[in-house]
C-alpha atoms as a PDB file:
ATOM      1  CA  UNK A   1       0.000   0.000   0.000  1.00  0.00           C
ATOM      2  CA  UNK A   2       2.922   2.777   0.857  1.00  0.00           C
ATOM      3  CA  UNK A   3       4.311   1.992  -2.289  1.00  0.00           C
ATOM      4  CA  UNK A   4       0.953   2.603  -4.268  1.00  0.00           C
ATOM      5  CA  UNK A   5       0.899   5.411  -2.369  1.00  0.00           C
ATOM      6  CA  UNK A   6       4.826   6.598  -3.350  1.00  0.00           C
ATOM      7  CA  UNK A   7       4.105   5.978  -6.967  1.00  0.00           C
ATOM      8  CA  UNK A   8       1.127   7.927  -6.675  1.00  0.00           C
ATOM      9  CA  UNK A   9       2.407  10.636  -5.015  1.00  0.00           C
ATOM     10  CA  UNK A  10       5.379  10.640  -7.585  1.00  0.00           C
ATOM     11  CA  UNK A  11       3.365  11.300 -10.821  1.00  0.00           C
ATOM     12  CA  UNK A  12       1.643  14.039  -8.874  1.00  0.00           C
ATOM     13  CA  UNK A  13       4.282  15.837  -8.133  1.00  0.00           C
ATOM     14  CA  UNK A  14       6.699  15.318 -11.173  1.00  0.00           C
ATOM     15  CA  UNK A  15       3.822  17.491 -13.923  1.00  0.00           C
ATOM     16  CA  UNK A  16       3.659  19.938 -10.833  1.00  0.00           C
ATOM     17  CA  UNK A  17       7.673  20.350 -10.419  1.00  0.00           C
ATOM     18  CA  UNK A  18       8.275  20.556 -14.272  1.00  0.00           C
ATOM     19  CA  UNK A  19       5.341  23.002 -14.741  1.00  0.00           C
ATOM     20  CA  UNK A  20       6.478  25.133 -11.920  1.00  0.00           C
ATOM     21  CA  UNK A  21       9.985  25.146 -13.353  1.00  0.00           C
ATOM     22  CA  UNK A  22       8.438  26.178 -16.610  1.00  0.00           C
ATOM     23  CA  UNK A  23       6.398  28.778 -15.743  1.00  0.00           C
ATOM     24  CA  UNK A  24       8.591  30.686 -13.014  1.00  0.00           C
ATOM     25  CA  UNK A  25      11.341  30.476 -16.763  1.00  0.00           C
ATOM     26  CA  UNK A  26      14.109  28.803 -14.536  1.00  0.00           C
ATOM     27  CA  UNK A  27      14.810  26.641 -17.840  1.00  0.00           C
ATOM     28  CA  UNK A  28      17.318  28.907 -19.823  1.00  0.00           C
ATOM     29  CA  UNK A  29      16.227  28.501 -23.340  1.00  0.00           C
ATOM     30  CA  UNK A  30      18.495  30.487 -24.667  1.00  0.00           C
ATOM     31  CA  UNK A  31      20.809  29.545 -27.858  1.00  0.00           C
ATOM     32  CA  UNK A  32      24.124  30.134 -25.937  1.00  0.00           C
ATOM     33  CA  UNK A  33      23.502  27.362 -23.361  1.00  0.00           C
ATOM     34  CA  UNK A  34      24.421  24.141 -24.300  1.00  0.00           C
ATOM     35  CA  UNK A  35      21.796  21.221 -23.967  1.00  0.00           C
ATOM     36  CA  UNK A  36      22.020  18.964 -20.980  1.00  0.00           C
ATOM     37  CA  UNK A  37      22.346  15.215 -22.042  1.00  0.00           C
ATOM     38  CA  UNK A  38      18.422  15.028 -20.949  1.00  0.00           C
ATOM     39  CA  UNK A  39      17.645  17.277 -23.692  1.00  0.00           C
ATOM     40  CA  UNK A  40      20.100  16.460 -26.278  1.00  0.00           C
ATOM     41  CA  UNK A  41      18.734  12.554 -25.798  1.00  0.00           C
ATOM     42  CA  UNK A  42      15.444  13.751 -25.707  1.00  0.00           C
ATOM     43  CA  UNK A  43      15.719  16.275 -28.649  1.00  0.00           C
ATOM     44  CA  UNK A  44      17.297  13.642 -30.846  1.00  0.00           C
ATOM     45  CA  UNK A  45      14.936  10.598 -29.895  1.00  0.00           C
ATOM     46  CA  UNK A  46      11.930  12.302 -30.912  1.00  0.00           C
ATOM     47  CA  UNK A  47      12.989  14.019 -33.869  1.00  0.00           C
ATOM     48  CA  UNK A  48      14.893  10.762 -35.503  1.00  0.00           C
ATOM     49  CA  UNK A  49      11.555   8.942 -34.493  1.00  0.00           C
ATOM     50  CA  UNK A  50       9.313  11.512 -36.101  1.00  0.00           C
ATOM     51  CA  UNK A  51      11.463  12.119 -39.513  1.00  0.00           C
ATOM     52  CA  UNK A  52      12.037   7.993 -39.786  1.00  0.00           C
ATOM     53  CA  UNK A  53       7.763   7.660 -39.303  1.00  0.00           C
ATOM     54  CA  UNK A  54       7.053  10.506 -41.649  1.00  0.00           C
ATOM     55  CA  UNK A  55       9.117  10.036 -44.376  1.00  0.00           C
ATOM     56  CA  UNK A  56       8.665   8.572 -47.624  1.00  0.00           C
ATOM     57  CA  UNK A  57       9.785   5.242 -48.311  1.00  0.00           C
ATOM     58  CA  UNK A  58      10.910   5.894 -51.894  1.00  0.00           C
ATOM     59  CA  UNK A  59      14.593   6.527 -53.082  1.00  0.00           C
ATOM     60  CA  UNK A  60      14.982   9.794 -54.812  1.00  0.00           C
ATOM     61  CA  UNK A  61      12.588   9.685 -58.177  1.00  0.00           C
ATOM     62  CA  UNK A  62      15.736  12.310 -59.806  1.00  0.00           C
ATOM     63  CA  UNK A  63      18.796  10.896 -61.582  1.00  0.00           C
ATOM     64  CA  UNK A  64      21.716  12.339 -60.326  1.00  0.00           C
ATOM     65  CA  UNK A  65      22.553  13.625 -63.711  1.00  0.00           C
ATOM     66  CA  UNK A  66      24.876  16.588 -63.892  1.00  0.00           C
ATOM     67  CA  UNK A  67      21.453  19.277 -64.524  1.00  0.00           C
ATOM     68  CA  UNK A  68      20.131  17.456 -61.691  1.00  0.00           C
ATOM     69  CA  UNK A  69      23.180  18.557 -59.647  1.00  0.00           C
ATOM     70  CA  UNK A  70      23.824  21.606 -60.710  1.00  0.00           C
ATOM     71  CA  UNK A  71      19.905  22.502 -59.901  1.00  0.00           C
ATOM     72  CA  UNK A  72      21.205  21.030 -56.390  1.00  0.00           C
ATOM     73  CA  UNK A  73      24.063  23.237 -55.901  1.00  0.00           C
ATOM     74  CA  UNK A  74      22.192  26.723 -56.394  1.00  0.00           C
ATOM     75  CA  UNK A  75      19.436  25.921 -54.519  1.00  0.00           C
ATOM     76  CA  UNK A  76      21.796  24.038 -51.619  1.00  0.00           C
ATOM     77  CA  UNK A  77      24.194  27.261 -52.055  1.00  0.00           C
ATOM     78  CA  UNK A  78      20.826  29.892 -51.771  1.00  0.00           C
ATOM     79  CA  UNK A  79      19.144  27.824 -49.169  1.00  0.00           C
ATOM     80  CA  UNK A  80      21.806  25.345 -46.967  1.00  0.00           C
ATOM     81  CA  UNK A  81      25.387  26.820 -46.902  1.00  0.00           C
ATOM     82  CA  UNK A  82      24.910  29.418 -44.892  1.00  0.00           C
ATOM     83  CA  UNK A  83      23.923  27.414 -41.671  1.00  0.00           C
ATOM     84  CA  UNK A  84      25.249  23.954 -43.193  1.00  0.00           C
ATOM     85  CA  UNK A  85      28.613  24.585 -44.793  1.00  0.00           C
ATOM     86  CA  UNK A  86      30.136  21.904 -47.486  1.00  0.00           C
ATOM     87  CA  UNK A  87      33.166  21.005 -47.758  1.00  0.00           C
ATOM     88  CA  UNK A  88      36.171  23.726 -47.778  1.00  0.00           C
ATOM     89  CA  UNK A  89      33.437  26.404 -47.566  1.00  0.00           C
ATOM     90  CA  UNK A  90      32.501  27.148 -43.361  1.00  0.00           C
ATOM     91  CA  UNK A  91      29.324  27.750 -42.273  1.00  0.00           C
ATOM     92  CA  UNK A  92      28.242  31.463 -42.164  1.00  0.00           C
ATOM     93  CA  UNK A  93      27.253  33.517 -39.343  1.00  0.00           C
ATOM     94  CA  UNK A  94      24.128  32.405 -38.607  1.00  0.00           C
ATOM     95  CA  UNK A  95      24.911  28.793 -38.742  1.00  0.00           C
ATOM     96  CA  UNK A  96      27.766  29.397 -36.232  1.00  0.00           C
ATOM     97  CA  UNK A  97      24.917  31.014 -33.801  1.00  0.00           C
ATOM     98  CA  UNK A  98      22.584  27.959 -33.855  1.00  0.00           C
ATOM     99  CA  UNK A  99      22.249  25.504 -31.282  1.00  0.00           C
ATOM    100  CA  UNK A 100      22.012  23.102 -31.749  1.00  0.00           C
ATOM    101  CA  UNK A 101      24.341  23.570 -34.672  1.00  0.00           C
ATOM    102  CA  UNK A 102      23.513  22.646 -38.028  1.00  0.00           C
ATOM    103  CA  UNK A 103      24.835  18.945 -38.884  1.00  0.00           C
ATOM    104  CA  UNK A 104      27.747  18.530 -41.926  1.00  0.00           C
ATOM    105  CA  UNK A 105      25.784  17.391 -44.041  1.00  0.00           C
ATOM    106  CA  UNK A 106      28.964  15.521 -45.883  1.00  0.00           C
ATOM    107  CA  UNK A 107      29.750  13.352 -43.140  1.00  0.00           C
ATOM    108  CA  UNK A 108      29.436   9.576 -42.781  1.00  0.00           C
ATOM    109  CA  UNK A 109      26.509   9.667 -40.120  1.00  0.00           C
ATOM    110  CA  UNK A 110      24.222  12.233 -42.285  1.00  0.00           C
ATOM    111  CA  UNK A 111      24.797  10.169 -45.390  1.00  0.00           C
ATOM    112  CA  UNK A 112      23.340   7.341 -43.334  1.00  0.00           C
ATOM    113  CA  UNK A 113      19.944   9.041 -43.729  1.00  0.00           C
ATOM    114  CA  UNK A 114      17.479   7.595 -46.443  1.00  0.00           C
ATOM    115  CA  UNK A 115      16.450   9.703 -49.208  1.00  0.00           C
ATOM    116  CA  UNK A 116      13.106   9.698 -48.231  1.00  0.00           C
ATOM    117  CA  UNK A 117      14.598  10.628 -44.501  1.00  0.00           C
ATOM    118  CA  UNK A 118      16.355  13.695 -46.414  1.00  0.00           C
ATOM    119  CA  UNK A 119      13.172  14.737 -48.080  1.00  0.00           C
ATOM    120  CA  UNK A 120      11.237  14.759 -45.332  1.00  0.00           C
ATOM    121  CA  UNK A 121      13.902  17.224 -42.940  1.00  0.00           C
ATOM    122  CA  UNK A 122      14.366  19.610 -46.102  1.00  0.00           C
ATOM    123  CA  UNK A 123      11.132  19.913 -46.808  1.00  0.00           C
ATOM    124  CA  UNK A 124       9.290  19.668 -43.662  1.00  0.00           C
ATOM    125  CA  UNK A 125      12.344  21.157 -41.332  1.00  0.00           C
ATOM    126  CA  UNK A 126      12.997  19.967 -37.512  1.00  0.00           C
ATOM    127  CA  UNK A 127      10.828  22.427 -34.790  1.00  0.00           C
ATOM    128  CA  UNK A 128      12.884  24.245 -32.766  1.00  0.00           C
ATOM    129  CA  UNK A 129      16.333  23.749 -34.360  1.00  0.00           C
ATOM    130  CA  UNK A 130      16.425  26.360 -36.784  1.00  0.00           C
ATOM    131  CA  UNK A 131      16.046  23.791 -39.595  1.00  0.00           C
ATOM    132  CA  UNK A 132      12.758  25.528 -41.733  1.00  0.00           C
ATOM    133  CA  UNK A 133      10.533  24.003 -43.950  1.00  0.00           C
ATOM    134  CA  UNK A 134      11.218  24.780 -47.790  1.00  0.00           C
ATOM    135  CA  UNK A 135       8.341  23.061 -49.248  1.00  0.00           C
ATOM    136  CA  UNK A 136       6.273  26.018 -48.431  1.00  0.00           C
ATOM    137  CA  UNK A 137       8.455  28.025 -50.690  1.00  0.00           C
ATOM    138  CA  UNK A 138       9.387  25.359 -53.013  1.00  0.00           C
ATOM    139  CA  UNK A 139       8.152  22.466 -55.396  1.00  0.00           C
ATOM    140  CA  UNK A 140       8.660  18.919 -54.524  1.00  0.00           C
ATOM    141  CA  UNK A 141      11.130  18.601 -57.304  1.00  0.00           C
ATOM    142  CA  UNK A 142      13.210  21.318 -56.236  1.00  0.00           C
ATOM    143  CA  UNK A 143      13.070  19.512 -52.707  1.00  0.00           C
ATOM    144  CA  UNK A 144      14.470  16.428 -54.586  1.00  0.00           C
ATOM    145  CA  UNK A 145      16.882  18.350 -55.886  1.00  0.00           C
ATOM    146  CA  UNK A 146      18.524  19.636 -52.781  1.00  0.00           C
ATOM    147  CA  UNK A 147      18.498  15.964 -51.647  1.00  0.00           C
ATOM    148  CA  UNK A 148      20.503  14.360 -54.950  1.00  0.00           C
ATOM    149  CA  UNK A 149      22.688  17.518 -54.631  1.00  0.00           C
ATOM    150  CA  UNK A 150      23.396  16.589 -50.612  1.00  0.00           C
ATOM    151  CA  UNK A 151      23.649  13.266 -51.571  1.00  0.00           C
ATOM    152  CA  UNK A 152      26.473  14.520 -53.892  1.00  0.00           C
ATOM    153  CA  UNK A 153      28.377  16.563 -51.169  1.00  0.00           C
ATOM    154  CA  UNK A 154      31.007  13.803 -50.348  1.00  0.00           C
ATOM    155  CA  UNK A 155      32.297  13.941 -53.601  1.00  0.00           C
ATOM    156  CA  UNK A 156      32.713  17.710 -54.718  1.00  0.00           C
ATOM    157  CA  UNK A 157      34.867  18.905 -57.872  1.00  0.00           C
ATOM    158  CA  UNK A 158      36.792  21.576 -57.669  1.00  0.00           C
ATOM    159  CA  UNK A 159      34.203  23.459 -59.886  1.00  0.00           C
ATOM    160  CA  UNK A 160      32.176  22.949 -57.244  1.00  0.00           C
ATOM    161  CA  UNK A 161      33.856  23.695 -54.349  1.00  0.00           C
ATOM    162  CA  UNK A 162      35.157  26.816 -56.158  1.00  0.00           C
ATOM    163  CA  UNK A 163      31.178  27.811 -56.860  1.00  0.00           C
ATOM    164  CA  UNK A 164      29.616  27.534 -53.110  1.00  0.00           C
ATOM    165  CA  UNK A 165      33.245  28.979 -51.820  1.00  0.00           C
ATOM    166  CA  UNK A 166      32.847  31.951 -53.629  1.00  0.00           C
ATOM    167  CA  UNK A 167      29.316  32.492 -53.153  1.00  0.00           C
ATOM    168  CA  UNK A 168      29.734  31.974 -49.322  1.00  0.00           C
ATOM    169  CA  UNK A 169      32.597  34.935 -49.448  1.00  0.00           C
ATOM    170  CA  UNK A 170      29.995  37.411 -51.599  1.00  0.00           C
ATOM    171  CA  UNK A 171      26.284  36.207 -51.072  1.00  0.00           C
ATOM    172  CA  UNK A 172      24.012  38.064 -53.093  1.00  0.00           C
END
């Protein structure tokens, strides 16, 4: 019975303690502070699970031709570099300010993602990460696009390096 009671008396008072610490604003949700392990474990959980249920279960429906990829790389260099980076070109400033920050979108674990997986962050974006939406300012191809061109990111030519790096130095 007194440990009916304990339980009881826990999931009372739990909702109460992390409403109270909500509303009196004692959780600092500002971008400077980094996330406690709760919250990064949390964060990531529920928005791996919610991308991996949401997305489509198709492979990309565009060659990766070299139109396909070019289409890629200006709307990835208009839309992406500034927060994401590639490779040789850094993120700008506003990427640098997010937090979390912006994943590299060229390395091994965010290749791992499914094209459907890809499709579904770029064009639905991750809540309260800074990550928007772009298919309510873009067609589903274009959304495609940006995926076959981040597909591509591993394996930059020069050209291309050369292209985002010099539109990262003088944005228009």
């Amino acid at each position: 019975m007194k440990l009916a009671i304990g339980i009881a008396i826990g999931l009372l008072i739990t909702p109460l303690a992390i409403a109270f610490i909500a509303w009196t604003g004692s959780f600092d949700m500002s971008a400077t502070r980094p996330p406690g392990t709760l919250e990064q474990l949390l964060g990531s959980a529920l928005a791996d699970r919610s991308v991996a249920r949401r997305a489509p279960r198709t492979k990309n429906p565009l060659p990766s031709t070299p139109e396909i990829l070019r289409a890629g790389l200006a709307r990835y260099r208009e839309n992406c570099i500034s927060c994401h980076g590639a490779p040789g070109v850094p993120t700008g400033g506003a990427g640098r300010g997010l937090n979390p920050p912006a994943p590299d979108l060229a390395r091994p674990d965010a290749q791992e993602s499914s094209d459907g997986e890809m499709y579904q962050v770029i064009g639905h974006g991750i809540r309260m990460t800074g990550m928007p939406a772009w298919l309510p300012t873009h067609s589903e191809r274009e959304v495609w696009e940006i995926v076959a061109f981040v597909r591509h990111l591993p394996r930059l030519t020069a050209e291309e390096k050369t292209a985002l790096a010099i539109y990262s130095a003088h944005p228009e």
